[in-house]
Protein backbone atom coordinates (compact mmCIF):
# COMPACT_ATOMS: atom_id res chain seq x y z
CA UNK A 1 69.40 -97.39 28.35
CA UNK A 2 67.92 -98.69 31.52
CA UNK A 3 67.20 -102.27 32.11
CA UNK A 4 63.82 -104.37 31.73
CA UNK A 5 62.43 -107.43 32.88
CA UNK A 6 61.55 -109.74 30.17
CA UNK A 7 59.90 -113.24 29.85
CA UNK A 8 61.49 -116.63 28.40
CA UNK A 9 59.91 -120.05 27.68
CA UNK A 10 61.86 -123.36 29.15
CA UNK A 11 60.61 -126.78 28.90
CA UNK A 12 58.46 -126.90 31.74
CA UNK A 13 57.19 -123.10 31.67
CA UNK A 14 58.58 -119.48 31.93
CA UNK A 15 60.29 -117.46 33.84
CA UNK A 16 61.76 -113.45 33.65
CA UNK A 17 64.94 -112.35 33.60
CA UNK A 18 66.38 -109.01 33.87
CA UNK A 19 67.84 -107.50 30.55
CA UNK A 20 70.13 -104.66 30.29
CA UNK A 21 71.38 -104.04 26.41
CA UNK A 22 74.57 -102.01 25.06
CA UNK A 23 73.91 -99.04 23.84
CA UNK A 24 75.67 -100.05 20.12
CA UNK A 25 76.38 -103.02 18.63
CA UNK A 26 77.05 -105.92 21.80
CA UNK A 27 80.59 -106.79 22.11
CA UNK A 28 78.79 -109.66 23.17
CA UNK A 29 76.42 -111.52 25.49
CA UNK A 30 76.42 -112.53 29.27
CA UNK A 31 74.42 -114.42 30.75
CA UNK A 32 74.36 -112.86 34.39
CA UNK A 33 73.52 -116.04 37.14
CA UNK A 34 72.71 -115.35 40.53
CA UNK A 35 73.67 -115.52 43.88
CA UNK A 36 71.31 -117.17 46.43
CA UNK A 37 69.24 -113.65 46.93
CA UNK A 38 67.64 -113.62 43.36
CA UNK A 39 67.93 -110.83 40.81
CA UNK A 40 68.15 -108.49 43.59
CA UNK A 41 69.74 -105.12 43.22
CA UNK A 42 73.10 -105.97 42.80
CA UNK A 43 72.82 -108.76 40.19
CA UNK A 44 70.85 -106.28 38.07
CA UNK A 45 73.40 -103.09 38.67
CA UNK A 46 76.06 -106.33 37.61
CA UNK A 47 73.94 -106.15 34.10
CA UNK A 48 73.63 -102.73 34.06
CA UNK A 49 77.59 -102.59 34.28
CA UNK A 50 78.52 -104.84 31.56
CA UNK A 51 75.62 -103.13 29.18
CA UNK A 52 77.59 -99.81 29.76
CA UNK A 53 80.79 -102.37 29.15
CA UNK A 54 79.38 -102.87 25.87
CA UNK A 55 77.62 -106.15 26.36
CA UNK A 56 74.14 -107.64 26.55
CA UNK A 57 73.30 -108.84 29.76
CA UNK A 58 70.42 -111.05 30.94
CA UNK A 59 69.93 -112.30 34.32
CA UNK A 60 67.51 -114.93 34.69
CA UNK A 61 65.13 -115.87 37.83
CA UNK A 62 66.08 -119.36 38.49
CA UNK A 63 64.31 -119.54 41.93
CA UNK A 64 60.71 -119.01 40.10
CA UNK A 65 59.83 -122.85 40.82
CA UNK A 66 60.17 -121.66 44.55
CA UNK A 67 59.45 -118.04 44.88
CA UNK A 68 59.18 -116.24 41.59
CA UNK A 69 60.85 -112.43 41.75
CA UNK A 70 61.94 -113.08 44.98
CA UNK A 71 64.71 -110.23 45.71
CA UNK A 72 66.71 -110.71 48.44
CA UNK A 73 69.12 -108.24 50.66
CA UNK A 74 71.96 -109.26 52.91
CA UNK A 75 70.55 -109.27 56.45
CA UNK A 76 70.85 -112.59 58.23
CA UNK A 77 66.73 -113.21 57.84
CA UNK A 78 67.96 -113.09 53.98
CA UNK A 79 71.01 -115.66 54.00
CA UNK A 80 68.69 -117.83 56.04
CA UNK A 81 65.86 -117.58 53.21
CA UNK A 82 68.73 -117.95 50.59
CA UNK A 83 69.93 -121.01 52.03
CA UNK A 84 66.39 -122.67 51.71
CA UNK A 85 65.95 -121.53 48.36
CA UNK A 86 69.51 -122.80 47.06
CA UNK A 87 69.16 -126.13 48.74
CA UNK A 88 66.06 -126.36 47.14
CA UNK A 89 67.21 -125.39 43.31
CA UNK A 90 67.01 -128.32 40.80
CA UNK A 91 70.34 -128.10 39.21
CA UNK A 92 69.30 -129.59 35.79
CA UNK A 93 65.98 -127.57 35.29
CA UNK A 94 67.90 -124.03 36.30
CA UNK A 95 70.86 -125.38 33.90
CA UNK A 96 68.03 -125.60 31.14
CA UNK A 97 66.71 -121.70 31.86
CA UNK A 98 70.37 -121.10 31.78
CA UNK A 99 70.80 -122.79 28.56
CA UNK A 100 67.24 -121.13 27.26
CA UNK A 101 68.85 -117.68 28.08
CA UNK A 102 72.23 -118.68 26.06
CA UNK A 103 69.51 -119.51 23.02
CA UNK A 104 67.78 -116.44 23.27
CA UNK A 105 70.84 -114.21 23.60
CA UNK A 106 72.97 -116.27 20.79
CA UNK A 107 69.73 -115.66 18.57
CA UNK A 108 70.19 -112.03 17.96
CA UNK A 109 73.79 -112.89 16.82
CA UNK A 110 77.87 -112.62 18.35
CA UNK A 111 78.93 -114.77 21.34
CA UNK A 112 77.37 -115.61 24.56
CA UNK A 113 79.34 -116.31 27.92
CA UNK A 114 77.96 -117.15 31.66
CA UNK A 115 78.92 -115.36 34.85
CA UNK A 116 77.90 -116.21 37.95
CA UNK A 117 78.80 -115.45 42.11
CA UNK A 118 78.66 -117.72 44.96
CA UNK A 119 75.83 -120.23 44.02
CA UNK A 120 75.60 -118.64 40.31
CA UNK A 121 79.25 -119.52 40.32
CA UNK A 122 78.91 -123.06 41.22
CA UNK A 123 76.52 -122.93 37.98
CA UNK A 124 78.92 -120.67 35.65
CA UNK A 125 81.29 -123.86 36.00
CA UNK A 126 78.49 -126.48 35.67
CA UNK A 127 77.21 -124.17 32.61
CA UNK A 128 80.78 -124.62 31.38
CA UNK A 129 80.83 -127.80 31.60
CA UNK A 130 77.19 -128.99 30.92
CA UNK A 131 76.27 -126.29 28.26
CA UNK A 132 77.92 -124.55 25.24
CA UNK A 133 78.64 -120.97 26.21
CA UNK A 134 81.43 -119.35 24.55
CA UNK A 135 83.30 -118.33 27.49
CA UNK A 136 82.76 -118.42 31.29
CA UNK A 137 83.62 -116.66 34.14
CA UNK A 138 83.17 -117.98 38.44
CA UNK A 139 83.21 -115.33 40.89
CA UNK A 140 83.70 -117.49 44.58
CA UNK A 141 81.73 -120.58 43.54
CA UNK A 142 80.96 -122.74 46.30
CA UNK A 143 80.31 -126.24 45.83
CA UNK A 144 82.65 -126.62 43.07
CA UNK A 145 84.84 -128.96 44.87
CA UNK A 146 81.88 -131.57 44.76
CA UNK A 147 81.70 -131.16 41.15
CA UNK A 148 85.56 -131.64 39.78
CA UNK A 149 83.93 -134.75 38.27
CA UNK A 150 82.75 -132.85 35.15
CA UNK A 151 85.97 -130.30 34.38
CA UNK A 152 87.01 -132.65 31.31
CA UNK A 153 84.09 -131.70 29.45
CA UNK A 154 84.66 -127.89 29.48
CA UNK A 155 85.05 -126.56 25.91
CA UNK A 156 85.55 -123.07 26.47
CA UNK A 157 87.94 -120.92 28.35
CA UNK A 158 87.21 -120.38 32.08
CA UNK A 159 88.26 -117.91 34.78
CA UNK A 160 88.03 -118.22 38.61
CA UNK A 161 87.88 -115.22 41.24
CA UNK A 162 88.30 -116.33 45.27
CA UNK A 163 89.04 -114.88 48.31
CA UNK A 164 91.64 -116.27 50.11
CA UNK A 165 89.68 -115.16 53.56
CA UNK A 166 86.40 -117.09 52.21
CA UNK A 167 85.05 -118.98 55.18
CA UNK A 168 82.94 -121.24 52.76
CA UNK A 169 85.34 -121.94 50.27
CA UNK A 170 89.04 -123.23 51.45
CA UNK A 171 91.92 -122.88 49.38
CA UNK A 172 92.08 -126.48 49.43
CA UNK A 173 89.09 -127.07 47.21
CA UNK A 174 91.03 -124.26 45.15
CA UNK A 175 93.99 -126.22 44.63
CA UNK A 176 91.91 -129.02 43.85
CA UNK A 177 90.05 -126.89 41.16
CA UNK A 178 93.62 -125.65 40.15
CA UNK A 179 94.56 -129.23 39.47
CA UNK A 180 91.51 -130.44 37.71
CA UNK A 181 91.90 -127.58 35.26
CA UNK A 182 95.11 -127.16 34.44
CA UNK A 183 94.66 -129.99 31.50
CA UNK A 184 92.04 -127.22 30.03
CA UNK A 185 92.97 -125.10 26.89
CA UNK A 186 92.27 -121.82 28.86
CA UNK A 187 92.29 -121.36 32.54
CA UNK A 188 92.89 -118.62 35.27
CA UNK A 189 92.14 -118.75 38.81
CA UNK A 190 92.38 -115.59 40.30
CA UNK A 191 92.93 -115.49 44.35
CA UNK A 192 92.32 -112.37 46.42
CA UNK A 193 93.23 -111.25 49.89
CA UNK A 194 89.43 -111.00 49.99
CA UNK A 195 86.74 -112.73 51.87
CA UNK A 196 83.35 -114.44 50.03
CA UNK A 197 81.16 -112.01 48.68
CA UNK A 198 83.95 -109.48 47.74
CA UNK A 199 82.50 -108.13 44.33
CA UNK A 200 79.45 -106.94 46.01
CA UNK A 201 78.95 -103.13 46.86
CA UNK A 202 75.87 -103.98 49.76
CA UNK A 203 77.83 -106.83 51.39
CA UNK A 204 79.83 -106.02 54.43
CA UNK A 205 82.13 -108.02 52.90
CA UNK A 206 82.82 -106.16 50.35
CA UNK A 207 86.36 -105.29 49.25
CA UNK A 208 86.93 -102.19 46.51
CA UNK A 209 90.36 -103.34 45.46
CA UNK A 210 89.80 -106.81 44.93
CA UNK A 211 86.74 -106.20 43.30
CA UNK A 212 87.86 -103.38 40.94
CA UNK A 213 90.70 -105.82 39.93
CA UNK A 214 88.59 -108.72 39.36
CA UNK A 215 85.93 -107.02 36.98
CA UNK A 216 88.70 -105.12 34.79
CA UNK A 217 90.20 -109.11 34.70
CA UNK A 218 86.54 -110.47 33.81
CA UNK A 219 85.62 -107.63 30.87
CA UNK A 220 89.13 -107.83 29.56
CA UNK A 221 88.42 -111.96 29.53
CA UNK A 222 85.36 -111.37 28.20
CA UNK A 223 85.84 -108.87 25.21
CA UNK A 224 89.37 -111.08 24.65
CA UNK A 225 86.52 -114.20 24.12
CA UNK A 226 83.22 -112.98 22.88
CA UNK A 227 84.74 -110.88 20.42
């Protein structure tokens, strides 16, 4: 079944969010977070993917304060536009669409997790932390690092993807995260001979193997979780 945009209420308005459904009963429920291009092609074939995984998947717009249905590519006019719209992204208002979308899903029954890349990863681990989804999983979250402050107050079990090649992300602040975590229940971080952006198909950064490894590691996490 082909995705759909859809519309959701927050506290201060509404915004849509891309919805792709299984085609039986869920194995469960994502909650698909962005990187700094929007729902753009990719984030919406991400949904598409874990729907024919077997899961509900909803991807919400949280630049729609900014520039609502803004879609994004990967030319260097778009990281520059990105940029602008990340820096300018309230963290506790798109943590409360984020938390609307966990509602909505968690209303139609079964177990809701968050996965985000590169700035949607930063907020799968603030979700985690901040929130009450049922699982979460951070594909090359940058920004983390300033944010170690809140890993005691994750409830739920958390996985980590990086590339060991990622300019933006050293493996510094990954030992660091490494550290923070390891008092956690359930924790993997996952490193990759892979630079930032690996999981993406339009990305000349781009990396099949790493990327094939690190979804069947994030469904297998998932179905392990929400199931």
């Amino acid at each position: 079944m082909p995705g759909k945009d859809v519309t959701l209420k927050t506290s201060d308005g509404q915004f849509s969010a891309y919805l792709a459904t299984a085609a039986g009963k869920p194995a469960g429920s994502v909650v698909v977070i962005q990187e700094i291009f929007g729902v753009n092609s990719h984030i919406r074939s991400v949904c598409d993917r874990l729907a024919a995984a077997g899961f509900n998947a909803l991807a919400p717009d949280l630049f729609h304060r900014s520039e609502p249905g803004v879609q994004l590519g990967y030319e260097q006019a778009d990281f520059g536009r990105g940029f602008e719209l990340m820096q300018a992204l309230d963290h506790p208002r798109a943590l409360a669409d984020i938390d609307a979308c966990l509602a909505d899903l968690r209303a139609h029954g079964g177990k809701v997790a968050v996965l985000g890349f590169c700035m949607g990863g930063l907020l799968a681990y603030r979700s985690a932390a901040n929130l009450k989804p049922d699982a979460a999983v951070a594909y090359y979250g940058g920004g983390i690092a300033n944010f170690l402050g809140e890993a005691g107050n994750i409830r739920c079990p958390i996985q980590f993807h990086f590339g060991e090649k990622d300019h933006f992300i050293p493996m510094t602040d990954v030992e660091k995260l490494r550290a923070a975590t390891a008092v956690l229940s359930e924790t993997e971080v996952h490193v990759y001979p892979a630079d930032h952006g690996f999981n993406c198909d339009q990305r000349a950064s781009y990396d099949a193997a790493a990327a094939s490894l690190a979804w069947q590691r994030s469904l297998d996490f998932l179905r392990r979780h929400l199931g």
